[in-house]
Protein backbone atom coordinates (compact mmCIF):
# COMPACT_ATOMS: atom_id res chain seq x y z
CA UNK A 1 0.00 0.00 0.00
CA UNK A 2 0.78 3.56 -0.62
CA UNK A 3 2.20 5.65 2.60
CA UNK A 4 1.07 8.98 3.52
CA UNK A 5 4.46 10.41 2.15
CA UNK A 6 2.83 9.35 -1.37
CA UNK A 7 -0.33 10.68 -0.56
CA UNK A 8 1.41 14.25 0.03
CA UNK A 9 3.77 14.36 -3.41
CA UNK A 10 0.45 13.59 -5.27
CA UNK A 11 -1.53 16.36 -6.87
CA UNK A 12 -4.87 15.30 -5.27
CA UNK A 13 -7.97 17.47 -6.29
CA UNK A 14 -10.22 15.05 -4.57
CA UNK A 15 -10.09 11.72 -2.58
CA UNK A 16 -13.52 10.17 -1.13
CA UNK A 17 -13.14 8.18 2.06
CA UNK A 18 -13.68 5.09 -0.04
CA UNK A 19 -10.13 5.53 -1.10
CA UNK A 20 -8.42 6.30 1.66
CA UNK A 21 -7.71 2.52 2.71
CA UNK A 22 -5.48 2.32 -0.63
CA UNK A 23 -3.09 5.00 0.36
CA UNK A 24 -3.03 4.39 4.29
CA UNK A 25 -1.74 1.41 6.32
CA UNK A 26 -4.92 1.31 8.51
CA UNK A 27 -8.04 2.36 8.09
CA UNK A 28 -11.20 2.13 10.38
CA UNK A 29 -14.51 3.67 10.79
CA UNK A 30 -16.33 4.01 13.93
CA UNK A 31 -19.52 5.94 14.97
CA UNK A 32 -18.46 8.89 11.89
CA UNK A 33 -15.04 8.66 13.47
CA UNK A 34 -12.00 7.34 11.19
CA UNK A 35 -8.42 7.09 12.56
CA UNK A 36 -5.18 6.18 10.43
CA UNK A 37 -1.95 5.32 11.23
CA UNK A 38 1.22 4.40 9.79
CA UNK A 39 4.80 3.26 10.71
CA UNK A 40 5.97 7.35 10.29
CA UNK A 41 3.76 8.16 13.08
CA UNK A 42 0.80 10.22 10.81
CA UNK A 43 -2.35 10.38 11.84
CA UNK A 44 -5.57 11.01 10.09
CA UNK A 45 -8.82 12.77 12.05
CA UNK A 46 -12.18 13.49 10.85
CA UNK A 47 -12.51 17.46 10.27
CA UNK A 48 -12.48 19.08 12.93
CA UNK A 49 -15.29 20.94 13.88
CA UNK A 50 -14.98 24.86 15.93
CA UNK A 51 -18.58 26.33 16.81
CA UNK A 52 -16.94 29.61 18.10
CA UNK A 53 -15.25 31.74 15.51
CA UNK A 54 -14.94 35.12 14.25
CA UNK A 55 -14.55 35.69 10.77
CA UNK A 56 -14.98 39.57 11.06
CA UNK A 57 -16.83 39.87 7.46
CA UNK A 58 -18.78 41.60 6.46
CA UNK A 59 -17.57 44.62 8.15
CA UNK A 60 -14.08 43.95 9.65
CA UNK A 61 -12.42 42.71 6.72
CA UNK A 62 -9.10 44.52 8.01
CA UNK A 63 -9.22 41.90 11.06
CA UNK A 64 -10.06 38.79 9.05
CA UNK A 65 -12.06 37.81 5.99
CA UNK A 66 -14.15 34.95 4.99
CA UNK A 67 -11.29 33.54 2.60
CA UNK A 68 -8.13 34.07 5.39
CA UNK A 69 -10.48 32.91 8.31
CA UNK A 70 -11.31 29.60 6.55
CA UNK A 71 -7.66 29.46 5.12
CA UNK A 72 -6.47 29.78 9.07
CA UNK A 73 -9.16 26.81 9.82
CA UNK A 74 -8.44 24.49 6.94
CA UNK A 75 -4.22 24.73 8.23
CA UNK A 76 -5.63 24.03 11.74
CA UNK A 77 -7.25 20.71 10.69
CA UNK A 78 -11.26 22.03 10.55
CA UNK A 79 -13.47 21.61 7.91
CA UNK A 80 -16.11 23.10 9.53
CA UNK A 81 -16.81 26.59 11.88
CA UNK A 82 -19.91 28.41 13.04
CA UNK A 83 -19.09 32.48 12.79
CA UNK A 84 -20.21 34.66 15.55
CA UNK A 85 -22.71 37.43 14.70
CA UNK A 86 -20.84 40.54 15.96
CA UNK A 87 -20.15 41.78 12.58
CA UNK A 88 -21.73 44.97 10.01
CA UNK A 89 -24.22 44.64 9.41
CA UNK A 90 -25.21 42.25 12.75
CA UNK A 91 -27.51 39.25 11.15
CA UNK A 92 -30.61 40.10 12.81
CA UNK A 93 -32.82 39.78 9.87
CA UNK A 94 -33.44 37.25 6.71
CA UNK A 95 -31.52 40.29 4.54
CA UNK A 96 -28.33 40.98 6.73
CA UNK A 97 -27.63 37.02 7.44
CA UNK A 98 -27.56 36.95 3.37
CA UNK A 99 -24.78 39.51 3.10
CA UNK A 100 -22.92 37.21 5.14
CA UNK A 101 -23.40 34.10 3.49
CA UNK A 102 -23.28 34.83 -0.07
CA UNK A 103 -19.58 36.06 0.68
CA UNK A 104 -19.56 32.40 2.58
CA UNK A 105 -20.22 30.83 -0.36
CA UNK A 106 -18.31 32.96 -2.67
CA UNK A 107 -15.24 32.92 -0.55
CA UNK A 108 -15.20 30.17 2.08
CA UNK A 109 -12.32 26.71 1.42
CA UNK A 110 -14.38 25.07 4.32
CA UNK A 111 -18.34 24.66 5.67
CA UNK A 112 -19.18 27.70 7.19
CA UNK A 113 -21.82 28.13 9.46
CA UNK A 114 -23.30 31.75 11.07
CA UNK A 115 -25.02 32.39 14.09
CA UNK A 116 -27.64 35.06 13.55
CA UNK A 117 -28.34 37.39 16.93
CA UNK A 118 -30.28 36.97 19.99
CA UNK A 119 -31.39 40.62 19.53
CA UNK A 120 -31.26 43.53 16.85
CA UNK A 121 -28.11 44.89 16.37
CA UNK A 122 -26.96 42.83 19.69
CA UNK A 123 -27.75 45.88 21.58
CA UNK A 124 -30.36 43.58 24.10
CA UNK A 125 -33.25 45.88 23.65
CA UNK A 126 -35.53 43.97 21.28
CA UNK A 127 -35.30 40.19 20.22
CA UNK A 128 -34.38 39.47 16.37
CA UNK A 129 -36.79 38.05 14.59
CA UNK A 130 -35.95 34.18 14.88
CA UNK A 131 -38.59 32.91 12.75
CA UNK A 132 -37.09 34.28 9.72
CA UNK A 133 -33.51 33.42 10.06
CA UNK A 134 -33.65 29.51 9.62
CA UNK A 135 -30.37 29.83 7.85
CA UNK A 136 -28.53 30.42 11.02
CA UNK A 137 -26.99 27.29 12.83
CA UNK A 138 -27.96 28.65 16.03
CA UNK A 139 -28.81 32.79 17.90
CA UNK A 140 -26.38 33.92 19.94
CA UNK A 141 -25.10 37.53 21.10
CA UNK A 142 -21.58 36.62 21.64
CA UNK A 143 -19.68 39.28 23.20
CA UNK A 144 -22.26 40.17 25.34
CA UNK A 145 -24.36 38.43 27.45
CA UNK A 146 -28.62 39.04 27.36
CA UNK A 147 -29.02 41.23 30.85
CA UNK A 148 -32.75 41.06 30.88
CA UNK A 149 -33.95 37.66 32.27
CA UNK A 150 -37.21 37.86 30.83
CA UNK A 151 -36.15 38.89 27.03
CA UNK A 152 -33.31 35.57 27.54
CA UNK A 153 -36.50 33.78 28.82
CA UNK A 154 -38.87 34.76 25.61
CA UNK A 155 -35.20 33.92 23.47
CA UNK A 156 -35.30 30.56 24.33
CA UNK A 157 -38.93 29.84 24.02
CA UNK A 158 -38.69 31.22 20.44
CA UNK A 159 -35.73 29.26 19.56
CA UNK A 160 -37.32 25.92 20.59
CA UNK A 161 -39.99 26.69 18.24
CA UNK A 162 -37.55 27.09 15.96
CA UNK A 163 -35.96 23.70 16.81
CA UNK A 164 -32.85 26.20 17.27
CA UNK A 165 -30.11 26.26 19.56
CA UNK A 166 -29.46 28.97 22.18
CA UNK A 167 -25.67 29.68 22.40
CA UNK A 168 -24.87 32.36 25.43
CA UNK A 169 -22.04 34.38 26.38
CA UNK A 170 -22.35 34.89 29.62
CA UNK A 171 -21.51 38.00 31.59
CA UNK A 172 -23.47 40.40 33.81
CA UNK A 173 -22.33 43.82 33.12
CA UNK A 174 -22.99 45.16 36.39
CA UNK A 175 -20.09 43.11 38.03
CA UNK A 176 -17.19 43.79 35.22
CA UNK A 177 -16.45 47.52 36.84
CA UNK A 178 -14.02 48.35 33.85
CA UNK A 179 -12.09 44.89 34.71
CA UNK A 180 -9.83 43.32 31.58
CA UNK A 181 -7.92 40.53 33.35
CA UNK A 182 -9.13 38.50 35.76
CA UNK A 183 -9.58 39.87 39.29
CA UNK A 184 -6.72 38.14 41.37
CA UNK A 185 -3.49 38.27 42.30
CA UNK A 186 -2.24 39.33 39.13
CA UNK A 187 -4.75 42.15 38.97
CA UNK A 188 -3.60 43.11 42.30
CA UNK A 189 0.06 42.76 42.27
CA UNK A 190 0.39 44.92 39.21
CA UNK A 191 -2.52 47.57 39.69
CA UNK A 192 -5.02 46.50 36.62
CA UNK A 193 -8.48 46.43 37.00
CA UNK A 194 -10.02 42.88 37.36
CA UNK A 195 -12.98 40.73 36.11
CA UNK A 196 -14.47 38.66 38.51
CA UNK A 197 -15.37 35.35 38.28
CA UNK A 198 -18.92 35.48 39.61
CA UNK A 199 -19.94 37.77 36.49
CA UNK A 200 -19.43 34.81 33.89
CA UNK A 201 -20.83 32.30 36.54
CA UNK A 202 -23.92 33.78 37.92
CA UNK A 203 -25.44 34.10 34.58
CA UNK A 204 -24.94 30.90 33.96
CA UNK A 205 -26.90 29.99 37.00
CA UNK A 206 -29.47 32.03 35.84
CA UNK A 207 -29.59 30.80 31.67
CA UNK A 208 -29.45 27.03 33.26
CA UNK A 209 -32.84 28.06 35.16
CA UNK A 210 -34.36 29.17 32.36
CA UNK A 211 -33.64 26.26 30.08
CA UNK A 212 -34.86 23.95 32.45
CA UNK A 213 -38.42 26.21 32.53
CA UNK A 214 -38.04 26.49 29.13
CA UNK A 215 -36.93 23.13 27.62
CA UNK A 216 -34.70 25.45 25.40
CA UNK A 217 -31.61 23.76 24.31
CA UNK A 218 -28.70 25.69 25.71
CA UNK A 219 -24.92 25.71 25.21
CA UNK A 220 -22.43 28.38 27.25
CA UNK A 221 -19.50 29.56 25.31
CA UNK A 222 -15.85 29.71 26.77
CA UNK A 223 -16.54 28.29 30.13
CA UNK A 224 -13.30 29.80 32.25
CA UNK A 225 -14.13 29.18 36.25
CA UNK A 226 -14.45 26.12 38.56
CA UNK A 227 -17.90 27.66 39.37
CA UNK A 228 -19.34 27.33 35.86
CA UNK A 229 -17.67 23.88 35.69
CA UNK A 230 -19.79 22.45 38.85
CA UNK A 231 -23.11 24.58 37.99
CA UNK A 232 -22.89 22.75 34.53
CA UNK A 233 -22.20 19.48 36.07
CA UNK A 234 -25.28 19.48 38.58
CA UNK A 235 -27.71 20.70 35.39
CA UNK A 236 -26.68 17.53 33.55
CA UNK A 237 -27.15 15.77 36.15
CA UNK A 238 -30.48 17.09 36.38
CA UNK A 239 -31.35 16.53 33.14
CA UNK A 240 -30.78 19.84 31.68
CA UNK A 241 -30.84 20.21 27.66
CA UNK A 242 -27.26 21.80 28.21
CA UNK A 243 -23.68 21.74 26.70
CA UNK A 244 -20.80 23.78 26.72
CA UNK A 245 -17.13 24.65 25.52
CA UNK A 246 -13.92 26.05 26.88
CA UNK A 247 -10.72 26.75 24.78
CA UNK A 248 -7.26 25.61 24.63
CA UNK A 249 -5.70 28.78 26.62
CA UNK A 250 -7.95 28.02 29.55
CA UNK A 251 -6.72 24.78 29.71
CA UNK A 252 -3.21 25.50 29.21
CA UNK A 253 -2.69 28.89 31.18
CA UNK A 254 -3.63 30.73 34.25
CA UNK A 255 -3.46 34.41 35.67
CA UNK A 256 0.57 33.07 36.52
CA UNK A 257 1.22 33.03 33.02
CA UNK A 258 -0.06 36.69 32.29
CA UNK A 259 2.56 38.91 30.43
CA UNK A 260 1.89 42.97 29.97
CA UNK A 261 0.61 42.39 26.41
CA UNK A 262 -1.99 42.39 24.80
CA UNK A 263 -1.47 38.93 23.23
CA UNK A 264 -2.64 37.77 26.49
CA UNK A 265 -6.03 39.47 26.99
CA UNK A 266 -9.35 37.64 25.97
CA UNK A 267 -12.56 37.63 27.34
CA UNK A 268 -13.16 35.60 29.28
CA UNK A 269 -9.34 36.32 30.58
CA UNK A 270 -7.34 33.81 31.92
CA UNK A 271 -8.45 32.54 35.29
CA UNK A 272 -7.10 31.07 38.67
CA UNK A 273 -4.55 28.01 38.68
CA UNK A 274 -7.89 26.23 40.55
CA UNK A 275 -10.09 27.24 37.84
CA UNK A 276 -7.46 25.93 35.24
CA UNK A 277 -7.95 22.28 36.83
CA UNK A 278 -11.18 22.29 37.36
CA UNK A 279 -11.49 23.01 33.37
CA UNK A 280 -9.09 19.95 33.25
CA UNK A 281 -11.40 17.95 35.28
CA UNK A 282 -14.79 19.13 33.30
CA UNK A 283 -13.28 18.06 29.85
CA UNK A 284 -12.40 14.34 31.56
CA UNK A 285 -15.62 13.79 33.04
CA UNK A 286 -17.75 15.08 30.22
CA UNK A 287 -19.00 18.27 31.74
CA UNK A 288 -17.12 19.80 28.89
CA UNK A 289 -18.28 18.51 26.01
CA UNK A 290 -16.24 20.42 23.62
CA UNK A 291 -13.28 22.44 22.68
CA UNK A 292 -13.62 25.80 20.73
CA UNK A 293 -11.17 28.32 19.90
CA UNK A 294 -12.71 31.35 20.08
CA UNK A 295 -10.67 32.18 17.40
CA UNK A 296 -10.77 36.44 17.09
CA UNK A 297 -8.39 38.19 15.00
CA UNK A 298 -7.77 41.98 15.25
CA UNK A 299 -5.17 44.17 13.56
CA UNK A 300 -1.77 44.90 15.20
CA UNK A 301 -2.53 48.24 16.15
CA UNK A 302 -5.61 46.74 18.47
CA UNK A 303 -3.61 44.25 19.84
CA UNK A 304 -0.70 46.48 20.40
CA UNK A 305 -1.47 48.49 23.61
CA UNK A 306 -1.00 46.18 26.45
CA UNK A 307 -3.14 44.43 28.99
CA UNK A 308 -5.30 47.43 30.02
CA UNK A 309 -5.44 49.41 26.68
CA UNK A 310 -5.54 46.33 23.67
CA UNK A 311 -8.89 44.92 22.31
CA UNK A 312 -10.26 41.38 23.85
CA UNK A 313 -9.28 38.33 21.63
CA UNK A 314 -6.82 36.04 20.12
CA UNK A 315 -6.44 33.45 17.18
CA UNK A 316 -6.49 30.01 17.81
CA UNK A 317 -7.45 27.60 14.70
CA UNK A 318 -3.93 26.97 13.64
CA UNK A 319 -2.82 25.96 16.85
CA UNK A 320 -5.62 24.05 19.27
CA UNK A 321 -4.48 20.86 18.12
CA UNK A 322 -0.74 21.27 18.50
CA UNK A 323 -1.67 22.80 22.14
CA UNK A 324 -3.77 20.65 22.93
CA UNK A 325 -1.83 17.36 21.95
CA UNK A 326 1.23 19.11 23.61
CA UNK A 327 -0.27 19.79 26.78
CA UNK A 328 -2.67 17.37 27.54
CA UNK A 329 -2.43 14.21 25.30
CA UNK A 330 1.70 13.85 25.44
CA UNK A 331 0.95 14.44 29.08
CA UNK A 332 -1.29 11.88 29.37
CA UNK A 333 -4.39 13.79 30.86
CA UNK A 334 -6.62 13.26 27.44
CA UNK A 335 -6.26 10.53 24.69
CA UNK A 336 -6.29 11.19 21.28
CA UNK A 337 -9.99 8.93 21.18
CA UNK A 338 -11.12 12.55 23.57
CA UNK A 339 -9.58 14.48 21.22
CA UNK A 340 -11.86 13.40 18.51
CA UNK A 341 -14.74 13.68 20.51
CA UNK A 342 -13.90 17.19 21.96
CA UNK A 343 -13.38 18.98 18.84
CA UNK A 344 -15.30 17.01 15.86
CA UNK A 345 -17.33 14.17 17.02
CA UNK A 346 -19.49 15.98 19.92
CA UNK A 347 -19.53 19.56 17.94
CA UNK A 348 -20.93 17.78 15.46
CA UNK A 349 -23.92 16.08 17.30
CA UNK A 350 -24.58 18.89 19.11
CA UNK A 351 -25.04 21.60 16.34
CA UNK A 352 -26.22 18.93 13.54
CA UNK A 353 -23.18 19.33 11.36
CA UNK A 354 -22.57 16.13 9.00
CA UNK A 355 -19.16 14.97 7.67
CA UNK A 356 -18.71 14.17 4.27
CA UNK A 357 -15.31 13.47 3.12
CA UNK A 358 -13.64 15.61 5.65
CA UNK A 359 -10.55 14.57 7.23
CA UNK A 360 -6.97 16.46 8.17
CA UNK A 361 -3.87 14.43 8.27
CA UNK A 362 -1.06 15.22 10.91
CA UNK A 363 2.26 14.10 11.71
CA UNK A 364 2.02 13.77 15.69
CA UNK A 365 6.55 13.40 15.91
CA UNK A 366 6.99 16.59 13.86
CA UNK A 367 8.16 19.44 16.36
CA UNK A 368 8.27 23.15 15.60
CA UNK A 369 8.11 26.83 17.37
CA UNK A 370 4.71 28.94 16.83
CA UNK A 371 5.32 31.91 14.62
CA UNK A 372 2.34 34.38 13.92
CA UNK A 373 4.04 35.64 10.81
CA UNK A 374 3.73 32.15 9.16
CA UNK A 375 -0.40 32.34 10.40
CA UNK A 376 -3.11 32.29 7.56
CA UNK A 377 -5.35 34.10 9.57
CA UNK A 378 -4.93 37.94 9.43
CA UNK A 379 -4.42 37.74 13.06
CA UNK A 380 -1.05 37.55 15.16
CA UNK A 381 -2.14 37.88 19.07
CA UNK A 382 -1.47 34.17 20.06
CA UNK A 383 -0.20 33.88 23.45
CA UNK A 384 1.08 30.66 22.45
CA UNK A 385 3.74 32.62 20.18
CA UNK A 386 7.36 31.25 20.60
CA UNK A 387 6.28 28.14 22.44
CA UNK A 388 7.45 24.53 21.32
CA UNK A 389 4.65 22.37 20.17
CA UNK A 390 3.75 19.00 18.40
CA UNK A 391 1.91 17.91 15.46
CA UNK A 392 1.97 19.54 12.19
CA UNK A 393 -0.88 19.24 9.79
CA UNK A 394 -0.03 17.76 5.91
CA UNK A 395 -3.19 17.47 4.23
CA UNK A 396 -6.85 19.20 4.91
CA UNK A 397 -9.69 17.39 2.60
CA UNK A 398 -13.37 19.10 2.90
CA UNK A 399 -16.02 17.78 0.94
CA UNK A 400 -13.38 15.79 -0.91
CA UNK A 401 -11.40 18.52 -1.95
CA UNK A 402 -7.97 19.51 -0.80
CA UNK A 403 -8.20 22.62 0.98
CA UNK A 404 -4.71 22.98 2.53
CA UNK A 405 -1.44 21.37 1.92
CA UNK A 406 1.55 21.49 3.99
CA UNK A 407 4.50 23.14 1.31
């Protein structure tokens, strides 16, 4: 049989999973998952799958496009993304979700899927109209969380008429006081203002009350403290309709890793060392059901101005497998079988999003040193930049078609 190191000299346009057991040494299909390998220690996954991206068009091109975003996700191994709806115009309405998606399917290497609002413009005064924007995967207001309990109520009663997904960012605004890193030592040792935790957590509490009234299916975005973690836990347990993500910098850094720049400021920012493993824990117990990125480009002038004065958000696509097969699976804390279920198998399920033909292949022994100048993405703030990792990606296929190749 053909090895992967054939595989890569050939000029491919398309391969269908039927052939893949002619050109690999392995090949196995469980449950929609497939996984290769071969004496030079490659490794083929099904596309991964990141339902928390920003793609910044239409109306932030300068940050990220359609065409670099989904260039930065087919290097990173993912063949399929849901874009968050904080964009010009916002997709509140059946006319502004089309500007967005005829550039999607203009531009886009990989399946793209947009979130359309929670509320016009995202401004939490008046609910979008959900029954005309069945092209969305899902409504969310990411960036800002609904304030008004009874308009997040009404929200989720519309969307499970819908048979749509509610997708929160939780954060009370009336407990962030200015704060931009996370209110604890840190914060206090070196005179920034600080986020609490309680802010992300206690709407959670509340959005988990309301989708058990409701019967609203509910997933929280970038879960970052030990208190979502439990309060997530104990609605499972109670039979909630709820899932939920965190992303490879929570699990990989704390507030003890904080630097003054803004390569290190996201929201939410970087917790306690106790939050950290408590994050750990969720993802090997299942509270955590998935693993986004959060992937948010901005220019280097936004990202240039420190902790206190830089915009929230990082990129992430081309790295969160290297990070997180560095840091947890070489460390033993996650297999490569959790891998697959963290970031394509369970995203998947959860937001309805088949694989056809999609599949990445990596070499898990090849070691290099992340460099944001070599990034497809328009974006550079990684605070991952300079570190050591594992696993390069050789081949993206999506939909059968080679959509990134290793040079």
């Amino acid at each position: 049989m053909a090895k992967i190191a054939d595989m890569q000299k050939a000029n491919i346009s398309h391969i269908k999973k039927s052939d893949l057991s002619s050109v690999l040494d392995v090949f196995s299909v469980d449950d929609n998952t497939i996984r290769i390998f071969d004496s030079e220690s490659n490794i083929v996954f099904p596309g991964f799958c990141d339902v928390h991206v920003h793609f910044r068009e239409p109306g932030f091109s300068y940050k990220e496009t359609i065409a670099s975003g989904s260039a930065s996700a087919a290097r990173g191994g993912y063949t399929a993304v849901c874009t968050m709806p904080n964009l010009n115009p916002v997709p509140d309405s059946k006319e502004n979700l089309k500007v967005q998606t005829d550039i999607i399917e203009r531009d886009s290497l990989i399946n793209v899927y947009p979130y359309a609002s929670i509320t016009v413009g995202q401004r939490g005064e008046e609910l979008s109209p959900f029954a005309e924007l069945t092209d969305a995967i899902a409504f969310s207001d990411d960036g800002r969380g609904v304030q008004n309990e009874d308009m997040m109520r009404e929200a989720m009663a519309r969307a499970k008429a819908q048979g749509k997904m509610i997708v929160a960012h939780c954060e009370v605004n009336s407990l962030l006081f200015g704060g931009y890193i996370h209110a604890g030592e840190y914060a206090k040792k070196y005179g920034h203002k600080g986020i609490c935790s309680e802010s992300e957590y206690s709407q959670i509490e509340r959005d988990l009350k309301l989708a058990k009234e409701t019967g609203c299916s509910y997933h929280v975005c970038h879960i970052s403290t030990k208190e979502s973690v439990d309060l997530i836990r104990r609605a499972k347990a109670e039979g909630v309709d709820v899932t939920c993500e965190t992303a490879p910098h929570y699990l990989v850094f704390d507030e003890n890793n904080l630097r003054e720049e803004g390569r290190f400021k996201m929201n939410p920012p970087l917790r306690e060392k106790a939050d950290r493993e408590a994050l750990i824990e969720g993802v090997i117990d299942g509270t955590i059901d998935m693993i986004a990125t959060d992937h948010a480009p901005h220019s280097a002038e936004e990202k240039s101005k420190g902790l206190a004065g830089s915009a929230f958000g990082i990129v992430g696509l081309e790295t969160a497998f290297p990070v997180i097969y560095t840091y947890l699976v070489k460390e033993g804390i996650i297999s490569l079988d959790d891998v697959i279920r963290l970031m394509s198998v369970n995203p998947r399920k959860r937001f309805g999003i088949d694989i056809e033909n999609d599949f990445s292949i990596w070499n898990l022994d090849s070691k290099f040193t992340v460099d944001p100048s070599e990034f497809l993405s328009k974006g550079r703030a990684t605070p991952f930049e300079g570190l050591e990792l594992y696993g390069q990606n050789l081949l993206t296929v999506c939909d059968g078609k080679i959509v990134y190749k290793k040079v």
